[in-house]
PDB file of N, CA and C in Angstrom:
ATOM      1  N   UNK A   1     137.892 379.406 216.955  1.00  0.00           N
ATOM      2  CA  UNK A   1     137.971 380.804 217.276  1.00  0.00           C
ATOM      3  C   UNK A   1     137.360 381.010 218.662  1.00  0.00           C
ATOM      4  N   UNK A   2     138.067 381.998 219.128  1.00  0.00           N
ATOM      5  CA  UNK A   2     137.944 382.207 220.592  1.00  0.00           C
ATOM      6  C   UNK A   2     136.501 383.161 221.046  1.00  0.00           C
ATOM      7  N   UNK A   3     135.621 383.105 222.320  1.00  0.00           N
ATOM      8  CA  UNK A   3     134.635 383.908 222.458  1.00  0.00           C
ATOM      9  C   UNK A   3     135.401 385.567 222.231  1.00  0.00           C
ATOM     10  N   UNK A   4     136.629 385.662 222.665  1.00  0.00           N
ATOM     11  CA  UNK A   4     137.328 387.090 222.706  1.00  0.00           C
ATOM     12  C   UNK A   4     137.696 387.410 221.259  1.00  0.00           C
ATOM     13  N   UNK A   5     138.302 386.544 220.387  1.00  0.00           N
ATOM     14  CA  UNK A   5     138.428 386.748 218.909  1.00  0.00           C
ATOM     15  C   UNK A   5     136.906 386.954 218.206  1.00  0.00           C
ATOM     16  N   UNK A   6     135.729 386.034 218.194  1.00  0.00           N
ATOM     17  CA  UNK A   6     135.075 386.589 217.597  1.00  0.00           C
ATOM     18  C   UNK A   6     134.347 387.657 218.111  1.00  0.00           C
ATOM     19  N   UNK A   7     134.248 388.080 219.295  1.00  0.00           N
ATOM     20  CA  UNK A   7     133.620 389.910 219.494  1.00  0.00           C
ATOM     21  C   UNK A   7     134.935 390.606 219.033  1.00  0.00           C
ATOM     22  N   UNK A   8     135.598 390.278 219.027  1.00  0.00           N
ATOM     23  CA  UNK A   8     136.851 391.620 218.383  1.00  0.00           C
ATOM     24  C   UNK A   8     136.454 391.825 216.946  1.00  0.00           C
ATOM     25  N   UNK A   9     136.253 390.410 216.186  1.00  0.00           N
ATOM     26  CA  UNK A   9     136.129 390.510 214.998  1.00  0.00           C
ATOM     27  C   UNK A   9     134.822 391.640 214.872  1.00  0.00           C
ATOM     28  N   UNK A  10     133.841 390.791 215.471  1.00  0.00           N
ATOM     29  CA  UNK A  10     132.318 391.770 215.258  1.00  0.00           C
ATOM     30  C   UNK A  10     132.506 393.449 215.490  1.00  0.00           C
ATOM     31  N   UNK A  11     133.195 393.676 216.805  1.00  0.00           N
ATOM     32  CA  UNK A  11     133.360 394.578 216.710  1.00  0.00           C
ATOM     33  C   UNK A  11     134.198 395.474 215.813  1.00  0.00           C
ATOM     34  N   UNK A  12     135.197 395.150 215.455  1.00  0.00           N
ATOM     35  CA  UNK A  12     135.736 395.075 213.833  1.00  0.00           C
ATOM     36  C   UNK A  12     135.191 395.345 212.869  1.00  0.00           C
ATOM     37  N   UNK A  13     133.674 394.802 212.385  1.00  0.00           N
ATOM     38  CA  UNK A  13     132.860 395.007 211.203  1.00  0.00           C
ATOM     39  C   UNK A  13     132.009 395.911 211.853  1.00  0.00           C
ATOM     40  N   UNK A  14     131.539 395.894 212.717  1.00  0.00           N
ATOM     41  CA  UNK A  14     130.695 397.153 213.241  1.00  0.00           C
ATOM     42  C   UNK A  14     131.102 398.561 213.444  1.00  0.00           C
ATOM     43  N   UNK A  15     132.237 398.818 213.553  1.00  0.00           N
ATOM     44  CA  UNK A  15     133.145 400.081 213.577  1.00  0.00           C
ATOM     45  C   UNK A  15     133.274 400.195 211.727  1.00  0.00           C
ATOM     46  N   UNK A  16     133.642 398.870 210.828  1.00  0.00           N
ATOM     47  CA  UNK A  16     133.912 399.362 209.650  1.00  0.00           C
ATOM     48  C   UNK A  16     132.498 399.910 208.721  1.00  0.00           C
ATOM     49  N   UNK A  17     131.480 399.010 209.450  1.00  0.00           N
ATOM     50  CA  UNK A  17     129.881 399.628 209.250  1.00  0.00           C
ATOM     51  C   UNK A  17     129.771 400.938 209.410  1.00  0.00           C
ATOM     52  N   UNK A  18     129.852 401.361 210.491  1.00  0.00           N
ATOM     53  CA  UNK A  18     129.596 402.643 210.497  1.00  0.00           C
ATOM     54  C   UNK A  18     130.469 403.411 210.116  1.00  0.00           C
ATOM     55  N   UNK A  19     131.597 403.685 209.875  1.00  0.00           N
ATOM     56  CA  UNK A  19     132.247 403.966 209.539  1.00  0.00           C
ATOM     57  C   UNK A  19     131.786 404.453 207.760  1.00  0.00           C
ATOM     58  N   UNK A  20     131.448 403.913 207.065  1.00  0.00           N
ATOM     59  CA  UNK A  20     130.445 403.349 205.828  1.00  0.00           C
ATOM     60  C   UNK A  20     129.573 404.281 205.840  1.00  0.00           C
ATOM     61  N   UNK A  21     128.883 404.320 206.611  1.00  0.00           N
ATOM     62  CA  UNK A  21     127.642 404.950 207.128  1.00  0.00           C
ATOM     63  C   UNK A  21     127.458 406.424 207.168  1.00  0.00           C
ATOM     64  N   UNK A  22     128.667 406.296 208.059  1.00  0.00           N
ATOM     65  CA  UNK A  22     129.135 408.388 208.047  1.00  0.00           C
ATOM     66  C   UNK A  22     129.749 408.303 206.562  1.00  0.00           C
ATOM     67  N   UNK A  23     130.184 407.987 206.472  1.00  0.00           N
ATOM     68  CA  UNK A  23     130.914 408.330 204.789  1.00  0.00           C
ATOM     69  C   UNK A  23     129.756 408.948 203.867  1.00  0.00           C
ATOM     70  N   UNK A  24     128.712 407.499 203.804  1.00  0.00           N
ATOM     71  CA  UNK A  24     127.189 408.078 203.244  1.00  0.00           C
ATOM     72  C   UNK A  24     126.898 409.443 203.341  1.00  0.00           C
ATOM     73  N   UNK A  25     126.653 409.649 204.893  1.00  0.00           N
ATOM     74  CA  UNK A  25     125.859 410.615 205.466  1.00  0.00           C
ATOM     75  C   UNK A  25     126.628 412.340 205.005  1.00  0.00           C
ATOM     76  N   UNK A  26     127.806 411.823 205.594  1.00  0.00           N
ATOM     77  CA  UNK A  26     128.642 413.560 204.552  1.00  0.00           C
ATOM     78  C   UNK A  26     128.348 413.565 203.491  1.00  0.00           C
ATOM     79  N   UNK A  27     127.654 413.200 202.545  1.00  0.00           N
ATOM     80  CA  UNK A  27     127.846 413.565 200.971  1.00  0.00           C
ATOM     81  C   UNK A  27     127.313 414.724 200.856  1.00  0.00           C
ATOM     82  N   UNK A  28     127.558 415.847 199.927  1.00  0.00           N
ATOM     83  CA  UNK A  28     127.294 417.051 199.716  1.00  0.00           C
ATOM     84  C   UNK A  28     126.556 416.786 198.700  1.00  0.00           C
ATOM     85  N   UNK A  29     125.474 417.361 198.543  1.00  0.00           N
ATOM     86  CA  UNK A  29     124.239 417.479 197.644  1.00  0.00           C
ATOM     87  C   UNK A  29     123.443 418.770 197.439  1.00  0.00           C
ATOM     88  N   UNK A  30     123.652 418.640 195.538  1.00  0.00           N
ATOM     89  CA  UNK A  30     123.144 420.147 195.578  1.00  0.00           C
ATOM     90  C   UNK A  30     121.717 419.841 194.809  1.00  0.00           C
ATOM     91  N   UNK A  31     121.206 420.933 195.377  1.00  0.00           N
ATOM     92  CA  UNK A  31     119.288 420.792 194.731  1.00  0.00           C
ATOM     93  C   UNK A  31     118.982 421.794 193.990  1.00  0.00           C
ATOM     94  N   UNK A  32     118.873 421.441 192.406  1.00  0.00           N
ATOM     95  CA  UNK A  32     118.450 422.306 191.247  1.00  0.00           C
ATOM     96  C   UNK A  32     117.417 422.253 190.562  1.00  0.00           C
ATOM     97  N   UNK A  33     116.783 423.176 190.083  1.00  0.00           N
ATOM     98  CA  UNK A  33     115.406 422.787 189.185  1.00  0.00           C
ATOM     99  C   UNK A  33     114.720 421.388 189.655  1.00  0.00           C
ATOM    100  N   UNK A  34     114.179 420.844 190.674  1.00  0.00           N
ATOM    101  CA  UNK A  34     113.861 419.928 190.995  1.00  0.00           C
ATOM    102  C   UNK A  34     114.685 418.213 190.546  1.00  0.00           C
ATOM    103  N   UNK A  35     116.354 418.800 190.938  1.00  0.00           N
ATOM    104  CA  UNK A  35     116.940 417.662 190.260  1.00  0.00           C
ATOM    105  C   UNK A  35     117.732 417.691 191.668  1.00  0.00           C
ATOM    106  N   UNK A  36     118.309 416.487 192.536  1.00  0.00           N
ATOM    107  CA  UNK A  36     119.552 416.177 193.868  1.00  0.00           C
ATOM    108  C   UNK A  36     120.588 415.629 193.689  1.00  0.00           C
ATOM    109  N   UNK A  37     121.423 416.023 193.139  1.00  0.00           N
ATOM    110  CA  UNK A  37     122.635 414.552 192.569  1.00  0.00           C
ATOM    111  C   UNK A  37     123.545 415.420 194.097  1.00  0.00           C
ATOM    112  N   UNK A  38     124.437 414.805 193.946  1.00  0.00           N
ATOM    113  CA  UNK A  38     125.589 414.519 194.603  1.00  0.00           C
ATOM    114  C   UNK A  38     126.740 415.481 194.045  1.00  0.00           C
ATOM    115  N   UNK A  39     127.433 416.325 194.685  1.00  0.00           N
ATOM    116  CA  UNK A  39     128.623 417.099 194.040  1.00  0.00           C
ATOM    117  C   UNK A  39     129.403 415.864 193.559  1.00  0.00           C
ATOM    118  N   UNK A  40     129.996 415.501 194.166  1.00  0.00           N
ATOM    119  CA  UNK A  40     131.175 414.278 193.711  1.00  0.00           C
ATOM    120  C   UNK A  40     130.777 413.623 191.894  1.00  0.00           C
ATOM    121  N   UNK A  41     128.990 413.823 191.556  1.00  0.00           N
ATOM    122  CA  UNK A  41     128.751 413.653 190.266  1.00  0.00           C
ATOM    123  C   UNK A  41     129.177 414.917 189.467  1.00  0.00           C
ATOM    124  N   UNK A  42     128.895 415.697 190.258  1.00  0.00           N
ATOM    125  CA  UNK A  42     128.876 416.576 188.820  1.00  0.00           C
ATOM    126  C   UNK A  42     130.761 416.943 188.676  1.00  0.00           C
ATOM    127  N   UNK A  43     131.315 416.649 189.585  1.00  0.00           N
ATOM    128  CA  UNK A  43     132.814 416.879 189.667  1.00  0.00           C
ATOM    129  C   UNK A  43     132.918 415.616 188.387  1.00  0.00           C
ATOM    130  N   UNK A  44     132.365 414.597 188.402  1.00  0.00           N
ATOM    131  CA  UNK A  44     132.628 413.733 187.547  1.00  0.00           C
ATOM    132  C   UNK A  44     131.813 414.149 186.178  1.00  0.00           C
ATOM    133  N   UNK A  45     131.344 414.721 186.272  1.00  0.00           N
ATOM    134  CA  UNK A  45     130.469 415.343 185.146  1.00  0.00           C
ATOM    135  C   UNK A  45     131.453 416.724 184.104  1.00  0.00           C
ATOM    136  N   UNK A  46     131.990 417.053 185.293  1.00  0.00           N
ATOM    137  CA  UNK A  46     132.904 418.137 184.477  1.00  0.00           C
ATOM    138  C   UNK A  46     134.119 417.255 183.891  1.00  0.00           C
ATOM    139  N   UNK A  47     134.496 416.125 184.425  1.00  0.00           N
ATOM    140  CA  UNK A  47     135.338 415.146 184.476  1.00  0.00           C
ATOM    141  C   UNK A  47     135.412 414.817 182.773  1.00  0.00           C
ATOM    142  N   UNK A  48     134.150 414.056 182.843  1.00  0.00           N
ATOM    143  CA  UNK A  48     133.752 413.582 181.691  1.00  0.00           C
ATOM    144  C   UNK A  48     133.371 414.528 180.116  1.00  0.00           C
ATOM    145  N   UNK A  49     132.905 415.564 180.835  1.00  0.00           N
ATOM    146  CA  UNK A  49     133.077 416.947 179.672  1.00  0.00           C
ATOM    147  C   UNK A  49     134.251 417.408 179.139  1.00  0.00           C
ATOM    148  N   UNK A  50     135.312 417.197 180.109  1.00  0.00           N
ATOM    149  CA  UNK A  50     136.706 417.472 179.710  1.00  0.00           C
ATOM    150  C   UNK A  50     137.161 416.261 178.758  1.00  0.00           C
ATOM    151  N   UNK A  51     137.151 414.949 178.957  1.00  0.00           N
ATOM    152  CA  UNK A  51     137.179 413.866 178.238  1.00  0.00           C
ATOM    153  C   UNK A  51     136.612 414.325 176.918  1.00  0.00           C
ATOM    154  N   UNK A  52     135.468 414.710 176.824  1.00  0.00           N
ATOM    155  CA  UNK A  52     134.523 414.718 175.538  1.00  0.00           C
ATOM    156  C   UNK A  52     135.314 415.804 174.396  1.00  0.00           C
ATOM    157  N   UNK A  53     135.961 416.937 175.182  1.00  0.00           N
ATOM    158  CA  UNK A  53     136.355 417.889 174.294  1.00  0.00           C
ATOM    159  C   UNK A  53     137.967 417.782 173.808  1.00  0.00           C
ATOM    160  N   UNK A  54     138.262 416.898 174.685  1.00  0.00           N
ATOM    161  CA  UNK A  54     139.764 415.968 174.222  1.00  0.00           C
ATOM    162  C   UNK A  54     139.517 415.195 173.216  1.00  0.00           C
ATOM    163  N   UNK A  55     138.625 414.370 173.076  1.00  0.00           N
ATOM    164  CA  UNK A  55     138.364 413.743 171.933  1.00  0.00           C
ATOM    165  C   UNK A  55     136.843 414.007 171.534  1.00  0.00           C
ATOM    166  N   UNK A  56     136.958 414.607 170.256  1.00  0.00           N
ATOM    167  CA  UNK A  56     135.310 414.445 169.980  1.00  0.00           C
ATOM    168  C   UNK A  56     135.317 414.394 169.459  1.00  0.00           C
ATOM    169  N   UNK A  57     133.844 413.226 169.474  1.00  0.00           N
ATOM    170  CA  UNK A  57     133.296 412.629 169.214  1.00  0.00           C
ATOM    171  C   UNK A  57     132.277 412.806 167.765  1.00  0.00           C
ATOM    172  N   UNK A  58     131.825 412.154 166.510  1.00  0.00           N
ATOM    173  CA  UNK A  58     131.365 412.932 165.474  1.00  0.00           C
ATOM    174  C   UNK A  58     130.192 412.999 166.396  1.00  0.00           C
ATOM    175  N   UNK A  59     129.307 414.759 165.317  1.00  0.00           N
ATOM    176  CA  UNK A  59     128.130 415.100 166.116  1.00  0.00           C
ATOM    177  C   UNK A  59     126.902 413.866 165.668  1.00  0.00           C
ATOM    178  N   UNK A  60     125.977 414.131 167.162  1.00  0.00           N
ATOM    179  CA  UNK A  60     124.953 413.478 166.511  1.00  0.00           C
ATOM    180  C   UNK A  60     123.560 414.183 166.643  1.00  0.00           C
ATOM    181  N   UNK A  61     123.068 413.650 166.185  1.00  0.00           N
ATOM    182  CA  UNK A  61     121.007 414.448 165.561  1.00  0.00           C
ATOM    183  C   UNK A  61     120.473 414.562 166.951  1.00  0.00           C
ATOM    184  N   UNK A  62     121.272 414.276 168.067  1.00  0.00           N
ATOM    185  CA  UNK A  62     120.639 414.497 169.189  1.00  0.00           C
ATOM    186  C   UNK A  62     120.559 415.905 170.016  1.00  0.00           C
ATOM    187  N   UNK A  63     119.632 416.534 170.498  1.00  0.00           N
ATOM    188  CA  UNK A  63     119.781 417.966 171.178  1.00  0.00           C
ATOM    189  C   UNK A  63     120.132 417.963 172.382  1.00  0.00           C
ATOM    190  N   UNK A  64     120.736 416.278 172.938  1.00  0.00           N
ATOM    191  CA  UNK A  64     121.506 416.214 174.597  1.00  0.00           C
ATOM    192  C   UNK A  64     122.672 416.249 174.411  1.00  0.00           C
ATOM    193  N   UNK A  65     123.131 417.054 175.539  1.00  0.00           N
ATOM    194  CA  UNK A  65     124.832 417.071 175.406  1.00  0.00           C
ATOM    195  C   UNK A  65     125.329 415.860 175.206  1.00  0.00           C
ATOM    196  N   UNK A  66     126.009 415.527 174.616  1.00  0.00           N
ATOM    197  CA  UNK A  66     126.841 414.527 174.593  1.00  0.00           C
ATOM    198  C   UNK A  66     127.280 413.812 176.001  1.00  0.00           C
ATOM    199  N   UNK A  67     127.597 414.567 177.180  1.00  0.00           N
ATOM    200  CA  UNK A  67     127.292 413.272 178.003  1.00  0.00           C
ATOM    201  C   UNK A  67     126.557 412.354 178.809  1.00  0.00           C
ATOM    202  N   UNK A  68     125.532 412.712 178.060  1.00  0.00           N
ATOM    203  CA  UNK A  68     124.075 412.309 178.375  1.00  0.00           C
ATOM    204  C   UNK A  68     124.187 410.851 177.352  1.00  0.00           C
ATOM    205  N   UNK A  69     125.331 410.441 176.525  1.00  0.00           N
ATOM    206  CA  UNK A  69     125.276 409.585 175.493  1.00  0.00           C
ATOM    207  C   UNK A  69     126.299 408.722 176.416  1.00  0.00           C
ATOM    208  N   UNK A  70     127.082 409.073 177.379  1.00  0.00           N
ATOM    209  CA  UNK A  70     128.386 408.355 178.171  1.00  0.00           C
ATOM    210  C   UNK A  70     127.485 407.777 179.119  1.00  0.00           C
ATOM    211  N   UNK A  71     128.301 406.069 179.218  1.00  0.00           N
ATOM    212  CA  UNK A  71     127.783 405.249 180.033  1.00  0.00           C
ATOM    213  C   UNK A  71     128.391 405.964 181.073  1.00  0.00           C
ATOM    214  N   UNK A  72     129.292 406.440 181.351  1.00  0.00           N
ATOM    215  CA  UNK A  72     130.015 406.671 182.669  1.00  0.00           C
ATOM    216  C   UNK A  72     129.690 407.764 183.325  1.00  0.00           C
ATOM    217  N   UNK A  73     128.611 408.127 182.855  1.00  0.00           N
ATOM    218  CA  UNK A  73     127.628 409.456 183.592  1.00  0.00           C
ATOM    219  C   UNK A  73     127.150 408.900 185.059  1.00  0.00           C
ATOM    220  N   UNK A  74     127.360 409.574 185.882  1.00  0.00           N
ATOM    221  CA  UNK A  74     126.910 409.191 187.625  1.00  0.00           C
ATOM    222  C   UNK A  74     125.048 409.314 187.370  1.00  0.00           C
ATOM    223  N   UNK A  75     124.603 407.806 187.820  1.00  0.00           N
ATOM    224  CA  UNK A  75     123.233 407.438 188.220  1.00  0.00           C
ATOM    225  C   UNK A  75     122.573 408.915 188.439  1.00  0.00           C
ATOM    226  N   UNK A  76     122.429 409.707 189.433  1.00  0.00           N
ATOM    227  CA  UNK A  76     122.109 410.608 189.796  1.00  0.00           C
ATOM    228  C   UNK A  76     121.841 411.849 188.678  1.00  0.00           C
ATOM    229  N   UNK A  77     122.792 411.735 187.740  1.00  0.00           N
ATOM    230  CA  UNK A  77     122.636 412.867 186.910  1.00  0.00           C
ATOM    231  C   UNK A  77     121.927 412.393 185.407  1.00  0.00           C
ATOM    232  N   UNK A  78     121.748 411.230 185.514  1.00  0.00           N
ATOM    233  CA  UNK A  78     121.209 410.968 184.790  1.00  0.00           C
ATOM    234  C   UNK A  78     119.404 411.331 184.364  1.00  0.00           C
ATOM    235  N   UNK A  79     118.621 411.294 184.729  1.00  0.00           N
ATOM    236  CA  UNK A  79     117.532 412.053 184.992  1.00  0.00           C
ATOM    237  C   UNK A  79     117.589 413.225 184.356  1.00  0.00           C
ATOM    238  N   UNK A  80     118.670 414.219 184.490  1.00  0.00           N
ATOM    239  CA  UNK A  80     118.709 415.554 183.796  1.00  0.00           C
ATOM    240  C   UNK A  80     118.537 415.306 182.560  1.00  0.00           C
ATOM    241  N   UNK A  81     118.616 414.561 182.316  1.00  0.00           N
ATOM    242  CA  UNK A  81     119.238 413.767 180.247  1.00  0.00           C
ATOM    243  C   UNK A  81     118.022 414.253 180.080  1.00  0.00           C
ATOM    244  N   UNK A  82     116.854 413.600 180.408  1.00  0.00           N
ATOM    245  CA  UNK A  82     115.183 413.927 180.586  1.00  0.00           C
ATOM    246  C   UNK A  82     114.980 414.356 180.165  1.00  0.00           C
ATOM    247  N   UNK A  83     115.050 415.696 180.904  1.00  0.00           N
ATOM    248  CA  UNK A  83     114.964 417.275 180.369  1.00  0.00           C
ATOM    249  C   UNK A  83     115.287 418.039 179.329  1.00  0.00           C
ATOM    250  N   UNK A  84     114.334 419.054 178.588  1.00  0.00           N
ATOM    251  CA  UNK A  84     114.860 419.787 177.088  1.00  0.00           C
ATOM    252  C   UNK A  84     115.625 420.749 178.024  1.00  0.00           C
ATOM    253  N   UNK A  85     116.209 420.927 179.109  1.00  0.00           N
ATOM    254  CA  UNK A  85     116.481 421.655 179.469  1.00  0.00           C
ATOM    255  C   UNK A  85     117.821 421.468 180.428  1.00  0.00           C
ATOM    256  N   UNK A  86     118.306 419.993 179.646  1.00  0.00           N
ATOM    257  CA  UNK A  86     119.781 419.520 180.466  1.00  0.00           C
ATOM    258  C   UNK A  86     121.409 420.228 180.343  1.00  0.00           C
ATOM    259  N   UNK A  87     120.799 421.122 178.699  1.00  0.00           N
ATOM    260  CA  UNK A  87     122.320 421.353 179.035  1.00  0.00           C
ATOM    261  C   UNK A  87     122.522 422.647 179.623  1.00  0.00           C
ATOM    262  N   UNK A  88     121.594 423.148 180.008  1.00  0.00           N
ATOM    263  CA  UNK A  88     121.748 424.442 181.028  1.00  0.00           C
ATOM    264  C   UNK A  88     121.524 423.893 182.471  1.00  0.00           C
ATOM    265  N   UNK A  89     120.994 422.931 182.653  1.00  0.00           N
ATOM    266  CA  UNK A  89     120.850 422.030 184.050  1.00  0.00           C
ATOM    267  C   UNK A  89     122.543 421.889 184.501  1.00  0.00           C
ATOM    268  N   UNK A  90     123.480 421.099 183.532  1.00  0.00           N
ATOM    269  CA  UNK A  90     124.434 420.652 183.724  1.00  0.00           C
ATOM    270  C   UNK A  90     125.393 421.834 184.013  1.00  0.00           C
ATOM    271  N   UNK A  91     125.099 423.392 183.407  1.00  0.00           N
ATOM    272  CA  UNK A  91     125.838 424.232 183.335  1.00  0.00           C
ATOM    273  C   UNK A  91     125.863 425.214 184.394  1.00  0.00           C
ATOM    274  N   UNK A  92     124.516 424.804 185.185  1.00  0.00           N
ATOM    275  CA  UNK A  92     124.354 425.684 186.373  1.00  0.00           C
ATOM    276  C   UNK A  92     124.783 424.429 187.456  1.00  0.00           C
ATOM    277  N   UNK A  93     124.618 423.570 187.854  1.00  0.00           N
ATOM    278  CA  UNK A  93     125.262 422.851 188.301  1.00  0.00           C
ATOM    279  C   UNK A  93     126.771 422.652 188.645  1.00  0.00           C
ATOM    280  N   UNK A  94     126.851 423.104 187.187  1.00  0.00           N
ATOM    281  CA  UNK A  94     129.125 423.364 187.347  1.00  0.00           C
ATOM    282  C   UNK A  94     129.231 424.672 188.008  1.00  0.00           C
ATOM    283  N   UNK A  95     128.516 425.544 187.646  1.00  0.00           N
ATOM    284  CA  UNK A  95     128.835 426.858 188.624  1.00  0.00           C
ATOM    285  C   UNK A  95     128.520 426.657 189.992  1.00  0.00           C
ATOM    286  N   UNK A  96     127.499 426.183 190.320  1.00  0.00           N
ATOM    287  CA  UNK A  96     126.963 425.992 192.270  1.00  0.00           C
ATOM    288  C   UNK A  96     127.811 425.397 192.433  1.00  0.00           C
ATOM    289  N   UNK A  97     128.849 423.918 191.582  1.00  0.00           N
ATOM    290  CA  UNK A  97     129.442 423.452 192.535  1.00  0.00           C
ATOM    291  C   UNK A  97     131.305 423.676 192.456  1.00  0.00           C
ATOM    292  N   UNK A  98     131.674 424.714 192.306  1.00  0.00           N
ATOM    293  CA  UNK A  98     132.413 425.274 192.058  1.00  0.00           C
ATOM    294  C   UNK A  98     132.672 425.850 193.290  1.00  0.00           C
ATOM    295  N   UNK A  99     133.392 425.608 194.368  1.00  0.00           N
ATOM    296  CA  UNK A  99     134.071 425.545 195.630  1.00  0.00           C
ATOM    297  C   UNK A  99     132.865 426.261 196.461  1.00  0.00           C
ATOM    298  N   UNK A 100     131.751 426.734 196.137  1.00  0.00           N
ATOM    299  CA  UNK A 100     130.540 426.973 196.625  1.00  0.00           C
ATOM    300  C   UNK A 100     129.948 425.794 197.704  1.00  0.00           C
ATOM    301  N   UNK A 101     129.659 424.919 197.394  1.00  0.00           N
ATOM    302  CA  UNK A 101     129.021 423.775 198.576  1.00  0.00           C
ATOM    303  C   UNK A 101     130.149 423.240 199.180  1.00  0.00           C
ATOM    304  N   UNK A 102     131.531 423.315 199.027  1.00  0.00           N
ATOM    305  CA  UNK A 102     132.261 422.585 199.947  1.00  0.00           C
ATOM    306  C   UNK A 102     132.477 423.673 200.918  1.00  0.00           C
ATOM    307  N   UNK A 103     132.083 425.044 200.692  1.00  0.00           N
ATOM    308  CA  UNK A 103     132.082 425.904 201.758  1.00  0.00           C
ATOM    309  C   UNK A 103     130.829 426.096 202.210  1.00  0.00           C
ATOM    310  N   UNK A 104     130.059 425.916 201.948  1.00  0.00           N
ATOM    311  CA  UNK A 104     128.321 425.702 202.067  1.00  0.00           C
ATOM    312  C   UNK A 104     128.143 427.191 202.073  1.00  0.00           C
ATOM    313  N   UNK A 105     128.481 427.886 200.574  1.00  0.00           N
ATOM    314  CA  UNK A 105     127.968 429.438 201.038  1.00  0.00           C
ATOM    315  C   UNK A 105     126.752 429.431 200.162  1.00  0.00           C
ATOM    316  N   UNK A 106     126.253 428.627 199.129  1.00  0.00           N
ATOM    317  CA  UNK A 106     125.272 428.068 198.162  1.00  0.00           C
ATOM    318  C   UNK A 106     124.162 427.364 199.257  1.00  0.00           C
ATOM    319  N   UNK A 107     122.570 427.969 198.759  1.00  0.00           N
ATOM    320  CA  UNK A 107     121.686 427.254 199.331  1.00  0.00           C
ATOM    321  C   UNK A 107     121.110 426.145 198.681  1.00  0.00           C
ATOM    322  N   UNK A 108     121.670 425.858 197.224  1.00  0.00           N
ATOM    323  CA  UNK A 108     121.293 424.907 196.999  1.00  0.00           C
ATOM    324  C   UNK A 108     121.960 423.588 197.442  1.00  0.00           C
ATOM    325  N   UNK A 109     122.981 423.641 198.186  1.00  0.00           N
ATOM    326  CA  UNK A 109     124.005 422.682 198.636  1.00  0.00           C
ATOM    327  C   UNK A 109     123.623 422.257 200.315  1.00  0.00           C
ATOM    328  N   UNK A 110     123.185 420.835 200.071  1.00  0.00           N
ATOM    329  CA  UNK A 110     122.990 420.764 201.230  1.00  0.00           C
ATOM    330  C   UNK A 110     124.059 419.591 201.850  1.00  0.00           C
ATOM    331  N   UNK A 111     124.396 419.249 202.975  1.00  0.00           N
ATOM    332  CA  UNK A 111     124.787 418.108 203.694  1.00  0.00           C
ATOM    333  C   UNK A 111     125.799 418.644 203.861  1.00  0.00           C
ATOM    334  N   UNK A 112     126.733 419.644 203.738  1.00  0.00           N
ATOM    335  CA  UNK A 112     128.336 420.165 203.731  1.00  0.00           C
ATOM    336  C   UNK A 112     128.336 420.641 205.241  1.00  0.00           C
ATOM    337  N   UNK A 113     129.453 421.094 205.772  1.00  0.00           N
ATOM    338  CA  UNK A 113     129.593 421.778 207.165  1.00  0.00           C
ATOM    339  C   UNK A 113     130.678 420.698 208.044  1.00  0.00           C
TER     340      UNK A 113
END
């Protein structure tokens, strides 16, 4: 490989780096009751609530919503599970992020614009 092929290459991975990087950096994040997830979770959160009421599931002795029991709950929202106070966490959450932070008219939404 040539001195000109491998800086093309490097430069190649360094453009796809950052590139990566800004992707990171846009994420929209909303801040509730001392909880930060990521909109893109709770979009997956309503995701997965819709799943739950398509098929459900028998009840159980537990006082967490049910998708607090799904592996496929986003890292971030997990933490709320925590709380005696998740399934109103999860429910104010669906309202803030309800075309609210992708317009950033919500102060709990930060990183949007």
């Amino acid at each position: 490989m040539g001195v000109r092929a491998m800086l093309r290459s490097q430069l190649w991975a360094a453009m796809v780096l950052l590139l990566l990087l800004l992707q990171g950096a846009q994420s929209v994040y909303i801040k509730y009751n001392g909880f930060q997830v990521q909109l893109e979770s709770v979009k997956k959160l309503s995701e997965l609530e819709k799943e739950q009421m398509s098929n459900p599931q028998p009840k159980t002795s537990s006082l967490l919503p049910g998708v607090c029991h799904d592996p496929a709950l986003p890292v971030d929202l997990q933490p709320v599970c925590a709380s005696q106070e998740a399934a109103s966490i999860f429910k104010a959450l669906r309202t803030i992020a309800t075309d609210e932070c992708e317009l950033c008219i919500n102060v709990a939404c930060t990183g949007c614009g």
